[in-house]
N, C-alpha and C. Protein backbone atom coordinates (compact mmCIF):
# COMPACT_ATOMS: atom_id res chain seq x y z
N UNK A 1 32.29 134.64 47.68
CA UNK A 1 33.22 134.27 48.75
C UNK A 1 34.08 133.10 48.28
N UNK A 2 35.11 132.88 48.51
CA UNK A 2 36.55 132.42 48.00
C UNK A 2 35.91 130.98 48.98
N UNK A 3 36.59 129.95 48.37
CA UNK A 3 36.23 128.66 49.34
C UNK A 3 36.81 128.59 50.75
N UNK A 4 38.55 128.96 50.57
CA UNK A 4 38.94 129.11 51.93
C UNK A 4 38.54 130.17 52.72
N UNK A 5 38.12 131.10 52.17
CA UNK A 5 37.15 131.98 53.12
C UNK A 5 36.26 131.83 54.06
N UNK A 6 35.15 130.98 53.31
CA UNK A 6 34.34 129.49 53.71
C UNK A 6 34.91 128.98 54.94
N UNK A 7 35.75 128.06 54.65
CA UNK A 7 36.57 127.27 55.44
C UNK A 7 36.90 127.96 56.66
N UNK A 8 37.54 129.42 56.65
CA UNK A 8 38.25 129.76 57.64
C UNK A 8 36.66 130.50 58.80
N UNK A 9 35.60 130.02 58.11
CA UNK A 9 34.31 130.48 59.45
C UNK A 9 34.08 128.98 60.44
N UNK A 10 34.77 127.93 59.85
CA UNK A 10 34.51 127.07 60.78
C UNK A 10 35.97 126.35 61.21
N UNK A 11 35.45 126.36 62.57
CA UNK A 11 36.76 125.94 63.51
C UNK A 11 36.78 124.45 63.24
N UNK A 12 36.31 123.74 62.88
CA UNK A 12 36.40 122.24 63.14
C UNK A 12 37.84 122.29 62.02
N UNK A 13 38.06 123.27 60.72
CA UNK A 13 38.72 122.90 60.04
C UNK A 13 40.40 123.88 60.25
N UNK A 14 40.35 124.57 61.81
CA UNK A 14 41.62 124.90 61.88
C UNK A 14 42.14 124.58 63.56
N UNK A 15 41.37 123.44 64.11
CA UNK A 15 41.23 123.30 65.15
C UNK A 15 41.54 121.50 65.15
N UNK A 16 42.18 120.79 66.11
CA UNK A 16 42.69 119.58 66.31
C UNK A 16 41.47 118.42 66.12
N UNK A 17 41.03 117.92 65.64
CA UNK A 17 40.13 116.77 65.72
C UNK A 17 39.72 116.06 66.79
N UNK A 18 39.27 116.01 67.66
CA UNK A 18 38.60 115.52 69.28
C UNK A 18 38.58 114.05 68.87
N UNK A 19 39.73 113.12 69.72
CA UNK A 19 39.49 111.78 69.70
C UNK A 19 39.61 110.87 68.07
N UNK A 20 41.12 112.04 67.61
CA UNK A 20 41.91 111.36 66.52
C UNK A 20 42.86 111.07 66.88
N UNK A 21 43.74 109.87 66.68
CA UNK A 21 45.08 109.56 67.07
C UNK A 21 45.85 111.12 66.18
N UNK A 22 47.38 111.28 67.10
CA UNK A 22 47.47 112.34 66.67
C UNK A 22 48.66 112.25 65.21
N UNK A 23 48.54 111.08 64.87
CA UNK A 23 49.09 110.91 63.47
C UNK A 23 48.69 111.20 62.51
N UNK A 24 46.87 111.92 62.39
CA UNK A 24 46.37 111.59 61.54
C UNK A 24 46.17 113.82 61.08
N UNK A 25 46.31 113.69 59.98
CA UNK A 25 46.26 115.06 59.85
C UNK A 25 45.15 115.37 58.65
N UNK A 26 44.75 116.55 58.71
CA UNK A 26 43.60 117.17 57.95
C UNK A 26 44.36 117.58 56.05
N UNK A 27 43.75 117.00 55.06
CA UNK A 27 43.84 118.13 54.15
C UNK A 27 42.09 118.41 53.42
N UNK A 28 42.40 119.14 53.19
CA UNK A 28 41.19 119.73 52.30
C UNK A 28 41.58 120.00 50.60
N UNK A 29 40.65 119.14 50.24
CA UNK A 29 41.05 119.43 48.49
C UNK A 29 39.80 119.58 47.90
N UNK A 30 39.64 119.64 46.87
CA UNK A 30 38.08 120.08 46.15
C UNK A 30 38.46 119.35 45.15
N UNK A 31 37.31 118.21 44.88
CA UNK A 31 37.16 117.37 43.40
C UNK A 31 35.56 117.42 42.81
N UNK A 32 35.75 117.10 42.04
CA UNK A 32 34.06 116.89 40.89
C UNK A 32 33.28 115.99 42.47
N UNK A 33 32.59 116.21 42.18
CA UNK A 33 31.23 115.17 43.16
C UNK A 33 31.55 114.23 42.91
N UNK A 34 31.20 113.60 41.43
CA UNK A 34 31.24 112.38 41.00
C UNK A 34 33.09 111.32 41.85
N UNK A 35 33.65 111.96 41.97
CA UNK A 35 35.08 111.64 42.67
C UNK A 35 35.09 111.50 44.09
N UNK A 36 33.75 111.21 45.10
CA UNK A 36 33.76 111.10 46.20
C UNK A 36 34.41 109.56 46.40
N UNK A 37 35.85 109.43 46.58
CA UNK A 37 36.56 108.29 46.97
C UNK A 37 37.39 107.90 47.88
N UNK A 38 37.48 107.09 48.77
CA UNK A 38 38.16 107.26 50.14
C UNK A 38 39.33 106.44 49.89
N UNK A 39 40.24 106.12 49.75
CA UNK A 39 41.13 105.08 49.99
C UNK A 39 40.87 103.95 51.15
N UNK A 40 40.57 102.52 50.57
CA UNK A 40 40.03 101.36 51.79
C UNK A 40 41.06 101.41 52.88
N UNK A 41 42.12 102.03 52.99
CA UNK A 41 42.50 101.76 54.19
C UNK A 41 43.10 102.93 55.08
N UNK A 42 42.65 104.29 54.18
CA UNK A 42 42.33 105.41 55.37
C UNK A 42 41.26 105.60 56.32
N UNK A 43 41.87 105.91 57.60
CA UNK A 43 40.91 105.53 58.97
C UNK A 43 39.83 107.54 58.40
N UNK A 44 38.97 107.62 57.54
CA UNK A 44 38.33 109.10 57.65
C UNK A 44 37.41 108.45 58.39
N UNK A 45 36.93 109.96 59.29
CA UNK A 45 36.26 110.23 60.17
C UNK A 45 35.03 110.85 59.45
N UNK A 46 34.97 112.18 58.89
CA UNK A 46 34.27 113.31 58.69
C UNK A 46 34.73 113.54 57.03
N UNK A 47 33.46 114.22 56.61
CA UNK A 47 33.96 114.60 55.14
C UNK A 47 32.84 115.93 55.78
N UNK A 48 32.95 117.14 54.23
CA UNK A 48 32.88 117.90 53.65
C UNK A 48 32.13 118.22 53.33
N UNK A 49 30.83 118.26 52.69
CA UNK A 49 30.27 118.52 51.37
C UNK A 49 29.17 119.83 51.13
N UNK A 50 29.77 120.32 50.26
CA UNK A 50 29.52 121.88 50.02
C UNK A 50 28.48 121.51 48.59
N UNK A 51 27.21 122.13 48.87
CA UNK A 51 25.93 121.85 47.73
C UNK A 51 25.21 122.83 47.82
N UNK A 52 24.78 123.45 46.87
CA UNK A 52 23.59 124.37 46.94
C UNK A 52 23.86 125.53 47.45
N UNK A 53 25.44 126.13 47.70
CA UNK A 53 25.73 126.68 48.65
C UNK A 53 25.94 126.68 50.50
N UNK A 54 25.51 125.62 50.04
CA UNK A 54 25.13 125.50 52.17
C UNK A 54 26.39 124.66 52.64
N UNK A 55 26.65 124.57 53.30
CA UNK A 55 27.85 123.53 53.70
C UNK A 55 27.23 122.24 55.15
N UNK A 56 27.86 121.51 54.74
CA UNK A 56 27.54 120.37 55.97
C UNK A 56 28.54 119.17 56.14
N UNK A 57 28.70 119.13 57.50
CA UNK A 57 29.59 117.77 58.04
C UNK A 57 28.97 116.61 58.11
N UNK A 58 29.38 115.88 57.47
CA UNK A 58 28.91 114.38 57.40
C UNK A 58 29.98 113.47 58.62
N UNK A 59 29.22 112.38 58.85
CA UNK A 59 30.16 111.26 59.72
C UNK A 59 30.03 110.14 58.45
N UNK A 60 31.50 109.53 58.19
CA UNK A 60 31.80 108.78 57.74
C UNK A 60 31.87 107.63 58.66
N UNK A 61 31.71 106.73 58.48
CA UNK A 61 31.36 105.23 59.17
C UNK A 61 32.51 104.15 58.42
N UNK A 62 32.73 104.19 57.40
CA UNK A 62 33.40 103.48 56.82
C UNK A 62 33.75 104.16 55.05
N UNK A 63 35.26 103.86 54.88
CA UNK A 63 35.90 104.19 53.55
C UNK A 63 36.28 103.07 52.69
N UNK A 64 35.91 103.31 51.26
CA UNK A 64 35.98 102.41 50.35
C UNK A 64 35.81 102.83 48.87
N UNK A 65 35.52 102.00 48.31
CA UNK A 65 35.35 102.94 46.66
C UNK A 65 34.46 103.68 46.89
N UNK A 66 33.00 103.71 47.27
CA UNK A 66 32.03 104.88 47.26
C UNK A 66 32.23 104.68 49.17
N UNK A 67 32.16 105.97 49.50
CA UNK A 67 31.90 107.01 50.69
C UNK A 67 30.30 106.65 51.01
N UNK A 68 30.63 105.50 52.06
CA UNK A 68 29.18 105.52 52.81
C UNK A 68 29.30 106.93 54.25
N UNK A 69 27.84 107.43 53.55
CA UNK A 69 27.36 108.87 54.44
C UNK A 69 26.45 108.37 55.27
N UNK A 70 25.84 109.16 56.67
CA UNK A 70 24.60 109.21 57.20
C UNK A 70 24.76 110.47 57.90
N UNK A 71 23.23 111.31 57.79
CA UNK A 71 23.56 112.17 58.64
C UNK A 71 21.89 112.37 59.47
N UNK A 72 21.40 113.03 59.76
CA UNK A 72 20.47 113.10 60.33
C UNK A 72 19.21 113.45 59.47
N UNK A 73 19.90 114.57 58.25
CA UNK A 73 19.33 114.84 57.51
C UNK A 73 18.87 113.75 56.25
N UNK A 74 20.46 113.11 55.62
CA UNK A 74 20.29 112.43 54.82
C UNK A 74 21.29 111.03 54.72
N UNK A 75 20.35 109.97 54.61
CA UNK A 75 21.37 108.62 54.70
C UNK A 75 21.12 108.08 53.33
N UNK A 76 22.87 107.58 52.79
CA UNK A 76 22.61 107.19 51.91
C UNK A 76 24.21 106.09 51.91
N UNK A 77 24.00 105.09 50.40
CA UNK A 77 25.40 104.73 49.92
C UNK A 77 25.69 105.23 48.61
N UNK A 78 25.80 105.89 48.13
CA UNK A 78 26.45 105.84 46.85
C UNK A 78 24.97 106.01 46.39
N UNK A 79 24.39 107.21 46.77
CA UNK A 79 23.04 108.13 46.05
C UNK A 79 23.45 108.67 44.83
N UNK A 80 23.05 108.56 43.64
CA UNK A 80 23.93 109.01 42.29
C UNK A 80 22.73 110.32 42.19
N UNK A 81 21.86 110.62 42.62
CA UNK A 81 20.93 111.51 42.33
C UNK A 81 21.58 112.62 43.34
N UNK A 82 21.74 112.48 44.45
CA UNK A 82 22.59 113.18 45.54
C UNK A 82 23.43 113.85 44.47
N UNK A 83 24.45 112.84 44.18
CA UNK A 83 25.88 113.07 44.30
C UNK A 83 26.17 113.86 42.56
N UNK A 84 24.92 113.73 42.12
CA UNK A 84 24.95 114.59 41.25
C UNK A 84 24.54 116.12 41.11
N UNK A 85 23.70 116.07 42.22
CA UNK A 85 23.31 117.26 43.16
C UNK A 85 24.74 118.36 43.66
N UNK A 86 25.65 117.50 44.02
CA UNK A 86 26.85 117.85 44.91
C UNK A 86 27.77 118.80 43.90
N UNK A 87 28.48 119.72 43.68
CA UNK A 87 29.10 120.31 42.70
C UNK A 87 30.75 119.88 43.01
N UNK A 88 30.80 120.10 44.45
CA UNK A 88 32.08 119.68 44.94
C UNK A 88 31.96 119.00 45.95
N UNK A 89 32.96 118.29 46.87
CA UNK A 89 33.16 117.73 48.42
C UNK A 89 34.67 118.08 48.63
N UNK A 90 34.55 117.99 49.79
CA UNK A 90 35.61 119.07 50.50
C UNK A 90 36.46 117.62 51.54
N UNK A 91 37.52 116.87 50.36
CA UNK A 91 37.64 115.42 51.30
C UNK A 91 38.38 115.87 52.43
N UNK A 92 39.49 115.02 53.19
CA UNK A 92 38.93 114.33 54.39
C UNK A 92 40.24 114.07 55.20
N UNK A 93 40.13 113.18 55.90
CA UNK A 93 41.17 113.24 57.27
C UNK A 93 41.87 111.70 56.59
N UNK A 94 43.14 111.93 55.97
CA UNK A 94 44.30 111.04 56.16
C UNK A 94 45.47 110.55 56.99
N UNK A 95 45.56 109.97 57.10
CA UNK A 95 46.63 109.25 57.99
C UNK A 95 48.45 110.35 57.06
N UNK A 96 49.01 110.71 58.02
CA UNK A 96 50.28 111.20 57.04
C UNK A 96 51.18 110.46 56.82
């Protein structure tokens, strides 16, 4: 299955963001794992990350050189054992 294929089974990623200012718009790009990087002064909400095959939404809390995650499943900062785990991440919500 093609990635945007992927993509197009979940609505969160063709559907408006609930309680984003409406300046802020979605892209989706695919980088190495090791490249999980936010720009310090984009407001992201949500990231991506596609591993093992499975896909899952993370809440981002705060952006900076490393992407602090928490999720229910797994909390971390800048897990290098994770993130070597990760093949790709699927970044994130920029300001346009």
């Amino acid at each position: 299955m093609k990635l945007c294929e992927i993509l197009q089974q979940f609505p969160y990623f063709s559907e408006p963001l609930q309680g984003l200012p409406k300046d802020i718009e979605l892209h989706i790009e695919k980088f190495p794992a090791q490249t999980i990087i936010v720009q310090k002064d984009d407001p992201v909400e949500k990231v991506m990350i596609v591993y093992a095959g499975d896909i899952a939404v993370y809440n981002i809390y705060e952006a900076g050189e490393v992407i602090y995650i928490q999720s229910e499943e797994i909390s971390f900062i800048g897990d290098i054992e994770l993130l070597n785990n990760i093949d790709h991440f699927i970044c994130s919500i920029i300001t346009k």
